[in-house]
PDB file of N, CA and C in Angstrom:
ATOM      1  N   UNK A   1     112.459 135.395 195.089  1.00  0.00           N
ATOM      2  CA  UNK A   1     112.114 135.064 193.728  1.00  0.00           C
ATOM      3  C   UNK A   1     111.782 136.320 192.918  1.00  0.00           C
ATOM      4  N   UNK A   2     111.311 137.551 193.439  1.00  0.00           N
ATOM      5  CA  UNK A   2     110.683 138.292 192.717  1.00  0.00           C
ATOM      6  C   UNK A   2     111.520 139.297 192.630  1.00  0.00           C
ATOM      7  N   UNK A   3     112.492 139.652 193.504  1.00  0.00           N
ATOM      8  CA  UNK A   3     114.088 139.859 192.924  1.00  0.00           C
ATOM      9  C   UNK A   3     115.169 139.888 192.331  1.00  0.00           C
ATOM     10  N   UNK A   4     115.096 138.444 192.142  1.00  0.00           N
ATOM     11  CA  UNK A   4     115.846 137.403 191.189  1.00  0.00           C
ATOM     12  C   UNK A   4     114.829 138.045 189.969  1.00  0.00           C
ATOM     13  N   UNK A   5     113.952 137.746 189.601  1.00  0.00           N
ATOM     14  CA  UNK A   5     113.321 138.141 188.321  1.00  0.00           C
ATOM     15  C   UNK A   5     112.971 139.591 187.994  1.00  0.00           C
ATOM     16  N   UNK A   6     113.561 140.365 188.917  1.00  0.00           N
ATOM     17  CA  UNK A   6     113.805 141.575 188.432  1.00  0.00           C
ATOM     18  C   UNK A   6     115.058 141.968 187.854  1.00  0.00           C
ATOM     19  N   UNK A   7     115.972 141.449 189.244  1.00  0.00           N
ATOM     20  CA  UNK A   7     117.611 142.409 188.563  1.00  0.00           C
ATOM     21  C   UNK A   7     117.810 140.949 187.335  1.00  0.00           C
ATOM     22  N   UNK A   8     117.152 140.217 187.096  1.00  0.00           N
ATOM     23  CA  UNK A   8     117.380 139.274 185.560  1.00  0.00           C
ATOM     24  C   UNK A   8     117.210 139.898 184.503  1.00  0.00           C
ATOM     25  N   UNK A   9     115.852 139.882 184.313  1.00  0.00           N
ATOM     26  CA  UNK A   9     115.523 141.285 183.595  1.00  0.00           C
ATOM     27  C   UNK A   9     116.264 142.539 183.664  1.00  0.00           C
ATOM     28  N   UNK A  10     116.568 143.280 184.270  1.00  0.00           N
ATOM     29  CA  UNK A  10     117.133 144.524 184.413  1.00  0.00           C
ATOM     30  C   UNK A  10     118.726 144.325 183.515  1.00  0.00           C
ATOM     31  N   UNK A  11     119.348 142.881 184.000  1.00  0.00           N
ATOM     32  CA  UNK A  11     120.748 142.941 183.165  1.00  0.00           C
ATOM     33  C   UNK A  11     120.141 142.991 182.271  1.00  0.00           C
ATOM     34  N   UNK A  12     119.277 141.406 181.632  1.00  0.00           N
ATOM     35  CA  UNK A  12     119.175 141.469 180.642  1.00  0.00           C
ATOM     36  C   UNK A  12     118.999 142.702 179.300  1.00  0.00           C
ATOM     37  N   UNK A  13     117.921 143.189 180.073  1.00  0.00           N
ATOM     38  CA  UNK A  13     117.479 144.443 179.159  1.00  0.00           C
ATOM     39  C   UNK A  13     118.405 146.043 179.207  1.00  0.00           C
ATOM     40  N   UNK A  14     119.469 145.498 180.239  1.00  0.00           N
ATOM     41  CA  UNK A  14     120.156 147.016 179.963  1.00  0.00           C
ATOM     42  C   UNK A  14     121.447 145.885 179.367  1.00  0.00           C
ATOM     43  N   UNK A  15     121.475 144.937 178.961  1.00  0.00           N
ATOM     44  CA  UNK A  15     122.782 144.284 177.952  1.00  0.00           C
ATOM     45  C   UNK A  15     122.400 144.748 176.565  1.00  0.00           C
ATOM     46  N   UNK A  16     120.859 144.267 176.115  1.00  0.00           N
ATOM     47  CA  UNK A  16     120.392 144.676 174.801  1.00  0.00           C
ATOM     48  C   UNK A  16     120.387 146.342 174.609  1.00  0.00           C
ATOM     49  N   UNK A  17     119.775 147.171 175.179  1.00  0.00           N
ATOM     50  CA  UNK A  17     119.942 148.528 175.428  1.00  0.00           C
ATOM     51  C   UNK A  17     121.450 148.918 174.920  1.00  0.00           C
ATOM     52  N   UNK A  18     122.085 148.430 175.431  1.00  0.00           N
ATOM     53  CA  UNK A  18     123.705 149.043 175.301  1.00  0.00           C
ATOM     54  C   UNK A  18     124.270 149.034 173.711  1.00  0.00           C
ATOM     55  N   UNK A  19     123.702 147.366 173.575  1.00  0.00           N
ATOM     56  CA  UNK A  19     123.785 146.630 172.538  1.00  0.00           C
ATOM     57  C   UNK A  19     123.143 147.569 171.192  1.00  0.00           C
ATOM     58  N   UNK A  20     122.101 148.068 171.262  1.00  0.00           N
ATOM     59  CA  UNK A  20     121.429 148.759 170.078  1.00  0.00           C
ATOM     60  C   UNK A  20     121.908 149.646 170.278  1.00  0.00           C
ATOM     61  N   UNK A  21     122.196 150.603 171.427  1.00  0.00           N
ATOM     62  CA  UNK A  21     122.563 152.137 171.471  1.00  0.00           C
ATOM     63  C   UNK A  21     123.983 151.981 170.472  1.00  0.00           C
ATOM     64  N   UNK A  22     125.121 150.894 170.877  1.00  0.00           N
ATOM     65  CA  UNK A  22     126.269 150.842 170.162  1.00  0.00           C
ATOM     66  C   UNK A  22     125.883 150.548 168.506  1.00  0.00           C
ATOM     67  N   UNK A  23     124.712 149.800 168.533  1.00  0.00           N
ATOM     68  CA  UNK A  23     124.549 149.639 166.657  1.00  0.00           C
ATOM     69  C   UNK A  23     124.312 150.554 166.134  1.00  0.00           C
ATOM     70  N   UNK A  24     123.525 151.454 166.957  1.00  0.00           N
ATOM     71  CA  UNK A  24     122.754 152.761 166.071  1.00  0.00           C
ATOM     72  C   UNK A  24     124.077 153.518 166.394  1.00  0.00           C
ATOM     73  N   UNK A  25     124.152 153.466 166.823  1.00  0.00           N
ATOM     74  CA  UNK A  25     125.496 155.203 167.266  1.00  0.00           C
ATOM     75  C   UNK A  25     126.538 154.897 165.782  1.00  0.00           C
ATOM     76  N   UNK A  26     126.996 153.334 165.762  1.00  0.00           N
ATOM     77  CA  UNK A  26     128.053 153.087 164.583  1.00  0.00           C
ATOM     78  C   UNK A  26     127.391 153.158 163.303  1.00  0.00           C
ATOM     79  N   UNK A  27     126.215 153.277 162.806  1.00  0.00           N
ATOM     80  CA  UNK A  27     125.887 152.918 161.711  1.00  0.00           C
ATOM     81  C   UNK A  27     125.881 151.974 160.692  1.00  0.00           C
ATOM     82  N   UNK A  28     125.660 151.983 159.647  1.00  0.00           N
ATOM     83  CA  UNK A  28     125.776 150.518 159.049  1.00  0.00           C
ATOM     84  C   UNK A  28     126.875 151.040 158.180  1.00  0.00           C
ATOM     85  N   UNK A  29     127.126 149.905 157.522  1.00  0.00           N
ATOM     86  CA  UNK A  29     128.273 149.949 156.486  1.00  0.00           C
ATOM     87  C   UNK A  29     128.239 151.141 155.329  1.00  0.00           C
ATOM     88  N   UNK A  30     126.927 151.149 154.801  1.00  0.00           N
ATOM     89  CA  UNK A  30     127.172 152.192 154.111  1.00  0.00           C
ATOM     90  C   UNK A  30     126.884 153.698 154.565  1.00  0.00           C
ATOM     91  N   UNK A  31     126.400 153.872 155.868  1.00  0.00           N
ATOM     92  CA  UNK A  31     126.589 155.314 156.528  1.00  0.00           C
ATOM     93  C   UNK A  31     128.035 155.654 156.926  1.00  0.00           C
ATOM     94  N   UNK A  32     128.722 154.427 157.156  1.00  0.00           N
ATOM     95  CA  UNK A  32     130.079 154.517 157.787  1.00  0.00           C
ATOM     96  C   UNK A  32     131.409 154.394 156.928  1.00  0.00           C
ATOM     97  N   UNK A  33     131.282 155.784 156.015  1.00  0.00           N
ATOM     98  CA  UNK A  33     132.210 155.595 155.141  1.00  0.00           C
ATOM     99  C   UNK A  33     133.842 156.204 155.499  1.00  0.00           C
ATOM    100  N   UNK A  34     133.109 156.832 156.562  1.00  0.00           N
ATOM    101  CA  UNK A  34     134.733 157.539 157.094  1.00  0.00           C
ATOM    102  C   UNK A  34     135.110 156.925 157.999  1.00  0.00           C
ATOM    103  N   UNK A  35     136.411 157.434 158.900  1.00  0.00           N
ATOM    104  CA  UNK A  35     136.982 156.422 159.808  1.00  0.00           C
ATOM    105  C   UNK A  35     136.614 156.225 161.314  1.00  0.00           C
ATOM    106  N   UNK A  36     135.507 157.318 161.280  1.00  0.00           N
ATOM    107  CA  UNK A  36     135.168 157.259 162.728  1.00  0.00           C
ATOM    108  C   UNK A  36     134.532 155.851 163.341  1.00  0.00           C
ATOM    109  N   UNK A  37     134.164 156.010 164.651  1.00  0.00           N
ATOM    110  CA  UNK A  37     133.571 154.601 165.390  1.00  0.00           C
ATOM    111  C   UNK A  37     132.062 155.174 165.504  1.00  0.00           C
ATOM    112  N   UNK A  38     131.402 156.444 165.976  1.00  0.00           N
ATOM    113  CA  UNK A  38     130.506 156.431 166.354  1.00  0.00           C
ATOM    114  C   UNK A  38     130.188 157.695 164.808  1.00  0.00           C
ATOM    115  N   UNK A  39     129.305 157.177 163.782  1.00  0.00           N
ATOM    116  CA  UNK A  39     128.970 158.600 163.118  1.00  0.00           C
ATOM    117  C   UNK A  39     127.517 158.894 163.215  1.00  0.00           C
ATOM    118  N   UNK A  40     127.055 158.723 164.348  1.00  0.00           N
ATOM    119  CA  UNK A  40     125.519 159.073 164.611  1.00  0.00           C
ATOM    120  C   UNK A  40     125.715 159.078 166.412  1.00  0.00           C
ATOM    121  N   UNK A  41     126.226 160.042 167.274  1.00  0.00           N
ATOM    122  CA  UNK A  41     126.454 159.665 168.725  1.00  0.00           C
ATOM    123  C   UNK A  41     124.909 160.049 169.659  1.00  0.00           C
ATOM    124  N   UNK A  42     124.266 161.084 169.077  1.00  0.00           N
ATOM    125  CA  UNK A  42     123.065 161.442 169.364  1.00  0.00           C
ATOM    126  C   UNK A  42     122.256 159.913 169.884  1.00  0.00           C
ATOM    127  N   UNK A  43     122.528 158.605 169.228  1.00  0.00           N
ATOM    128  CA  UNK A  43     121.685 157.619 169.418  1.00  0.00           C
ATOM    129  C   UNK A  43     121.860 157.102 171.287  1.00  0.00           C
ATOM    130  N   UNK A  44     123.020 157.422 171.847  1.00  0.00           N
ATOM    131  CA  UNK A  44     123.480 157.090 172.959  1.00  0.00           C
ATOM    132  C   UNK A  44     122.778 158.016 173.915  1.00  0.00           C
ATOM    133  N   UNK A  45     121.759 158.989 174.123  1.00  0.00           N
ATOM    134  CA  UNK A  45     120.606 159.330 174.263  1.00  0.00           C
ATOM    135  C   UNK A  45     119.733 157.991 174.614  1.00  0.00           C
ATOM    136  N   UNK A  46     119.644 157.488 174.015  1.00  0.00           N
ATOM    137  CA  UNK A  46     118.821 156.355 174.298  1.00  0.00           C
ATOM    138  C   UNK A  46     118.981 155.345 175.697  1.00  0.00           C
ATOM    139  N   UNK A  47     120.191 155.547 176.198  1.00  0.00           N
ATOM    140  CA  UNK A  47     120.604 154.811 177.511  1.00  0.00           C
ATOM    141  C   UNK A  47     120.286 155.759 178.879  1.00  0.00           C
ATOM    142  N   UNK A  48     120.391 157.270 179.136  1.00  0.00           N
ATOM    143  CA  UNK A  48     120.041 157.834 179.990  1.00  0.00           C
ATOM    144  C   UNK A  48     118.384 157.537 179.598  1.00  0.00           C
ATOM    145  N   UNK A  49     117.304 157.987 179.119  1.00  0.00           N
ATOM    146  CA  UNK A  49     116.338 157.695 178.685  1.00  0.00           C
ATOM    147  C   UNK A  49     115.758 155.972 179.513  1.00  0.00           C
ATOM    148  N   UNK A  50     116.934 155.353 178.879  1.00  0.00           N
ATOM    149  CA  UNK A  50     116.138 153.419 179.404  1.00  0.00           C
ATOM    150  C   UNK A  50     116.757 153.347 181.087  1.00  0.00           C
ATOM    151  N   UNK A  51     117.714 154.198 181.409  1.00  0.00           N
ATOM    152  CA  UNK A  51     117.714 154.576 182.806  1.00  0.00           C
ATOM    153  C   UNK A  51     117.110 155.180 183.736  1.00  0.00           C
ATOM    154  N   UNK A  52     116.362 155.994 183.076  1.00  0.00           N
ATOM    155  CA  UNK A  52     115.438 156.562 183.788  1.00  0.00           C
ATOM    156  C   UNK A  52     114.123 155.858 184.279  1.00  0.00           C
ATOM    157  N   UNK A  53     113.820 154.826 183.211  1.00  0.00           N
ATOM    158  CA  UNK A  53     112.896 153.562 183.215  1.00  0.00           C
ATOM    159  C   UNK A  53     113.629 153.060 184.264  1.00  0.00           C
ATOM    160  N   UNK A  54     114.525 152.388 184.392  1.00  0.00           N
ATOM    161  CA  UNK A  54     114.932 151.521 185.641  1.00  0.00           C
ATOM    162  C   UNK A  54     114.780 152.378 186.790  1.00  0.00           C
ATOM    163  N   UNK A  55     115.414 153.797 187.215  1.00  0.00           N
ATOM    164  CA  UNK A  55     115.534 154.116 188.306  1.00  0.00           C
ATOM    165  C   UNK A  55     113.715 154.151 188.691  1.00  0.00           C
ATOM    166  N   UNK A  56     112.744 154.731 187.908  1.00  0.00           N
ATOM    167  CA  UNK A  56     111.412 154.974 188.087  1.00  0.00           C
ATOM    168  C   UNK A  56     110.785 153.251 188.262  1.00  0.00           C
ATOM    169  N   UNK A  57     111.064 152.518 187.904  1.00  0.00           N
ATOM    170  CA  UNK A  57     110.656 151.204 187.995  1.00  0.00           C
ATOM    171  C   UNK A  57     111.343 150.566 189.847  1.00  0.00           C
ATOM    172  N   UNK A  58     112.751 151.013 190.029  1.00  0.00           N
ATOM    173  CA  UNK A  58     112.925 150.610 191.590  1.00  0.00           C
ATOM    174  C   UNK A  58     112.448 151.316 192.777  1.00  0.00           C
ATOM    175  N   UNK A  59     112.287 152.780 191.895  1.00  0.00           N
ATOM    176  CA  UNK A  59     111.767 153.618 192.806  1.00  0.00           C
ATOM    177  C   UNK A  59     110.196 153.229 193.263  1.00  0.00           C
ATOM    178  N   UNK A  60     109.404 152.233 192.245  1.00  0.00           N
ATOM    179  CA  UNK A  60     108.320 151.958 192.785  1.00  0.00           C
ATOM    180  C   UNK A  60     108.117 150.667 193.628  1.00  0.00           C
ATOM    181  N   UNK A  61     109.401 149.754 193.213  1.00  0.00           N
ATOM    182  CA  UNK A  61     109.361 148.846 194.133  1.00  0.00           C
ATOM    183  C   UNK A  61     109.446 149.337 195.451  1.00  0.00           C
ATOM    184  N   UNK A  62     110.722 150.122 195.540  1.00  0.00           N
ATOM    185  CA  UNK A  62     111.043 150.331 196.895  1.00  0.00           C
ATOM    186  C   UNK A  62     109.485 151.031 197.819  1.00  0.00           C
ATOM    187  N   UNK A  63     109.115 151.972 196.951  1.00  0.00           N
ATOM    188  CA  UNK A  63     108.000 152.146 197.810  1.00  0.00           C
ATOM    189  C   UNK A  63     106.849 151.345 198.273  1.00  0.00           C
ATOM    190  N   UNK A  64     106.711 150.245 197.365  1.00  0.00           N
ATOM    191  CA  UNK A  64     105.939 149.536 197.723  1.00  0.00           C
ATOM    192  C   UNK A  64     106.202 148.938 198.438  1.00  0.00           C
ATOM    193  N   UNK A  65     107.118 147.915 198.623  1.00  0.00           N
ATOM    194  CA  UNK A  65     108.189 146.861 199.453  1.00  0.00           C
ATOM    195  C   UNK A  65     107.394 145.776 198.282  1.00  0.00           C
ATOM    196  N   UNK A  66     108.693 144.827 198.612  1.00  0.00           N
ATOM    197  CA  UNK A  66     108.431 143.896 197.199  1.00  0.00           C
ATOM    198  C   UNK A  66     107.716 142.809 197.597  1.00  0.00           C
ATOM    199  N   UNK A  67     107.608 142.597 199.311  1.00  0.00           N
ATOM    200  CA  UNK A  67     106.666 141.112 199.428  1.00  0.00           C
ATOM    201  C   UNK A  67     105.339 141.595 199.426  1.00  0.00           C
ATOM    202  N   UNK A  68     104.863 142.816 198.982  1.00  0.00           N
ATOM    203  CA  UNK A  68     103.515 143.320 198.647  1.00  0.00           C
ATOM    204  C   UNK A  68     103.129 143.348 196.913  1.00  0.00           C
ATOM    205  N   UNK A  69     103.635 143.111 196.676  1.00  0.00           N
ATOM    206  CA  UNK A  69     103.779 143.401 194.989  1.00  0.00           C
ATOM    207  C   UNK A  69     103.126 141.729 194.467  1.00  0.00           C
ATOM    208  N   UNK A  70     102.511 141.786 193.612  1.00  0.00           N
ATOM    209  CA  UNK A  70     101.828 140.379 193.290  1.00  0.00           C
ATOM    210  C   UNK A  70     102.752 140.198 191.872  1.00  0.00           C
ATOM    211  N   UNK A  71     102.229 138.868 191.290  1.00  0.00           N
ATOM    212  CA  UNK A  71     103.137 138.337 190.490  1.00  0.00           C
ATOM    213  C   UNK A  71     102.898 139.236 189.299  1.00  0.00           C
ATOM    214  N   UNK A  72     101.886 139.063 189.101  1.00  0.00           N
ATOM    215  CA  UNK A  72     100.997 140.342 187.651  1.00  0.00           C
ATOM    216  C   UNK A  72     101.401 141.514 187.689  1.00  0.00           C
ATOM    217  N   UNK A  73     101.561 142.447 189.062  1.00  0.00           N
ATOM    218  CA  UNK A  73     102.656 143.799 188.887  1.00  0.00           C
ATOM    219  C   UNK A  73     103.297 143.492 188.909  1.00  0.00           C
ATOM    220  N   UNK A  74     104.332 142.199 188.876  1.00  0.00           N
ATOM    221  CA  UNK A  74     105.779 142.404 188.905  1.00  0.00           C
ATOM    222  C   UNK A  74     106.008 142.387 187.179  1.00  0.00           C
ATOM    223  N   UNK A  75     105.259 141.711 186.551  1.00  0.00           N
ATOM    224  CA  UNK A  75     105.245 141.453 185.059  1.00  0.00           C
ATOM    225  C   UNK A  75     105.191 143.300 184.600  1.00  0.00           C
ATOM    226  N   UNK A  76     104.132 143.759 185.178  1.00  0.00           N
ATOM    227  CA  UNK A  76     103.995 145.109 184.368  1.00  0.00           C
ATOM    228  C   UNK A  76     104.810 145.864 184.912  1.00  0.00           C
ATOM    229  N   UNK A  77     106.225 145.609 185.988  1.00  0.00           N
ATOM    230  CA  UNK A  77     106.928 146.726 186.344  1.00  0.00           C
ATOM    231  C   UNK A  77     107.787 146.382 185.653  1.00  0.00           C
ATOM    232  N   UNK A  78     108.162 145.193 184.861  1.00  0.00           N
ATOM    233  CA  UNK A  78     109.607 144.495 183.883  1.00  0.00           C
ATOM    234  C   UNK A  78     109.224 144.746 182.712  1.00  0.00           C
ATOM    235  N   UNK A  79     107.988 145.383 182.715  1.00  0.00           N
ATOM    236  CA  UNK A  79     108.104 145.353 181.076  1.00  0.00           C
ATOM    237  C   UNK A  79     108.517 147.017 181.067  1.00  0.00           C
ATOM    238  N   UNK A  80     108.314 147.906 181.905  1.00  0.00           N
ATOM    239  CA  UNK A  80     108.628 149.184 181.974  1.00  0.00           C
ATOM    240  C   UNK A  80     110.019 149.774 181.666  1.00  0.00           C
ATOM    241  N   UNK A  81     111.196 148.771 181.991  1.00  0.00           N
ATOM    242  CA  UNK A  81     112.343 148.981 181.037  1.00  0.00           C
ATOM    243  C   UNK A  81     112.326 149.410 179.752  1.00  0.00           C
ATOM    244  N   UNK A  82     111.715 148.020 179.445  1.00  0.00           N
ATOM    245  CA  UNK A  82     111.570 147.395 177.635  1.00  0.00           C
ATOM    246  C   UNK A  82     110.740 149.014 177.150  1.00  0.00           C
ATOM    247  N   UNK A  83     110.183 149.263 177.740  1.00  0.00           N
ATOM    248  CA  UNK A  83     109.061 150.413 177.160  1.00  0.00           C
ATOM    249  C   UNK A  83     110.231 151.682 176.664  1.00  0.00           C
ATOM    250  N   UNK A  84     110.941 151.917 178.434  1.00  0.00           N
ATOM    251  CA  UNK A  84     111.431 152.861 178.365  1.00  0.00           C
ATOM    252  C   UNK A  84     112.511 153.214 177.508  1.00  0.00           C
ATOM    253  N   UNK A  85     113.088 151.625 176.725  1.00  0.00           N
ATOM    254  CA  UNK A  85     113.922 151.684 175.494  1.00  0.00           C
ATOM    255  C   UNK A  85     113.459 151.886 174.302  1.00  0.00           C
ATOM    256  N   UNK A  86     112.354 151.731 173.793  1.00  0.00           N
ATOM    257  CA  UNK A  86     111.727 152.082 172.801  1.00  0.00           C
ATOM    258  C   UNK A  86     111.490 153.112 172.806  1.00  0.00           C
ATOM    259  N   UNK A  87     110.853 154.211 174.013  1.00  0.00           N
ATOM    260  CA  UNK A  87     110.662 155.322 173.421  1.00  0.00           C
ATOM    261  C   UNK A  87     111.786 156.247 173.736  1.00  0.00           C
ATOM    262  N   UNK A  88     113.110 155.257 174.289  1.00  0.00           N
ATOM    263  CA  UNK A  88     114.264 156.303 173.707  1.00  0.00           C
ATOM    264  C   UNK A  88     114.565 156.131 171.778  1.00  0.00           C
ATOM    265  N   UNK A  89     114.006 155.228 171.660  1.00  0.00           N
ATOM    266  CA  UNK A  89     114.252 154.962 170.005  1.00  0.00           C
ATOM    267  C   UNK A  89     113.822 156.033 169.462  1.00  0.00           C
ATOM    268  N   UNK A  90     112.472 155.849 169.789  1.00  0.00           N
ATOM    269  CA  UNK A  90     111.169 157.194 169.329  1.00  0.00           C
ATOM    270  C   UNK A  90     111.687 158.214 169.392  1.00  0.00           C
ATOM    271  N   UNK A  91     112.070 158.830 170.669  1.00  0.00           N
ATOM    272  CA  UNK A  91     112.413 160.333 170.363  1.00  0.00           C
ATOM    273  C   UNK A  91     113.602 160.073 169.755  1.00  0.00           C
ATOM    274  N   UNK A  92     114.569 159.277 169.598  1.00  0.00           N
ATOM    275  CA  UNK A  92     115.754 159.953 168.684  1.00  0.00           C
ATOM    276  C   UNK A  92     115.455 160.106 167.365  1.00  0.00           C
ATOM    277  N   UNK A  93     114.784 159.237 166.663  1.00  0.00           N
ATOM    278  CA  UNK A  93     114.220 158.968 165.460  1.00  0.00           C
ATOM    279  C   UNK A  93     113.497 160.361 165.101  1.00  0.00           C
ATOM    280  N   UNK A  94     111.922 160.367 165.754  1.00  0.00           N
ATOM    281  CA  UNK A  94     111.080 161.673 165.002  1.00  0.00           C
ATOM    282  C   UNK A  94     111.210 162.510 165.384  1.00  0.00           C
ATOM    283  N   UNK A  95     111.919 162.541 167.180  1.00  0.00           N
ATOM    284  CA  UNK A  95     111.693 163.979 167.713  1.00  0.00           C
ATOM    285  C   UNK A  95     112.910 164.722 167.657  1.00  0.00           C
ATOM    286  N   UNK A  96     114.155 164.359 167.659  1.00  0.00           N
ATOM    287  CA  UNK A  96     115.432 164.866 167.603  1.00  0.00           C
ATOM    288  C   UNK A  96     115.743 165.261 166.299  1.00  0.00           C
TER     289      UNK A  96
END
């Protein structure tokens, strides 16, 4: 069960991830006046970044082993994706 509700989460949140990295990278209609596909590519930064969240998030399962892990850390190790996509937002935004 606590497997299943990880790699769920994990698609889920690396489907949306992909999903915004491709919105931001294309821009909106009126940034995108020329013919390119991507006129902001810097935003795709943001997926190594929400990967690094996943690999650091299995890397702690694995050390733990997962039939040790209670239901309440499993909540705060799924939200560690979600985190790690936002503050790829963050740094592209103020710090780049």
């Amino acid at each position: 069960m606590k497997i299943t509700l990880m790699i769920t989460n994990l698609i889920v949140c690396g489907f949306l991830a992909f999903a915004i990295t491709l919105f931001f990278a294309s821009g909106t209609i009126a940034e995108n006046y020329t013919d390119k596909t991507f006129v902001a590519p810097e935003y795709f930064f943001i997926l190594p970044i929400w990967f690094l969240g996943v690999i650091l998030s299995w890397f702690y399962v694995y050390k733990r082993k997962i039939e040790h892990i209670s239901y309440l850390e499993m909540i705060f190790i799924n939200i560690f994706p979600w985190l790690s996509l936002f503050v790829g937002i963050f740094i592209i935004h103020f710090i780049l």
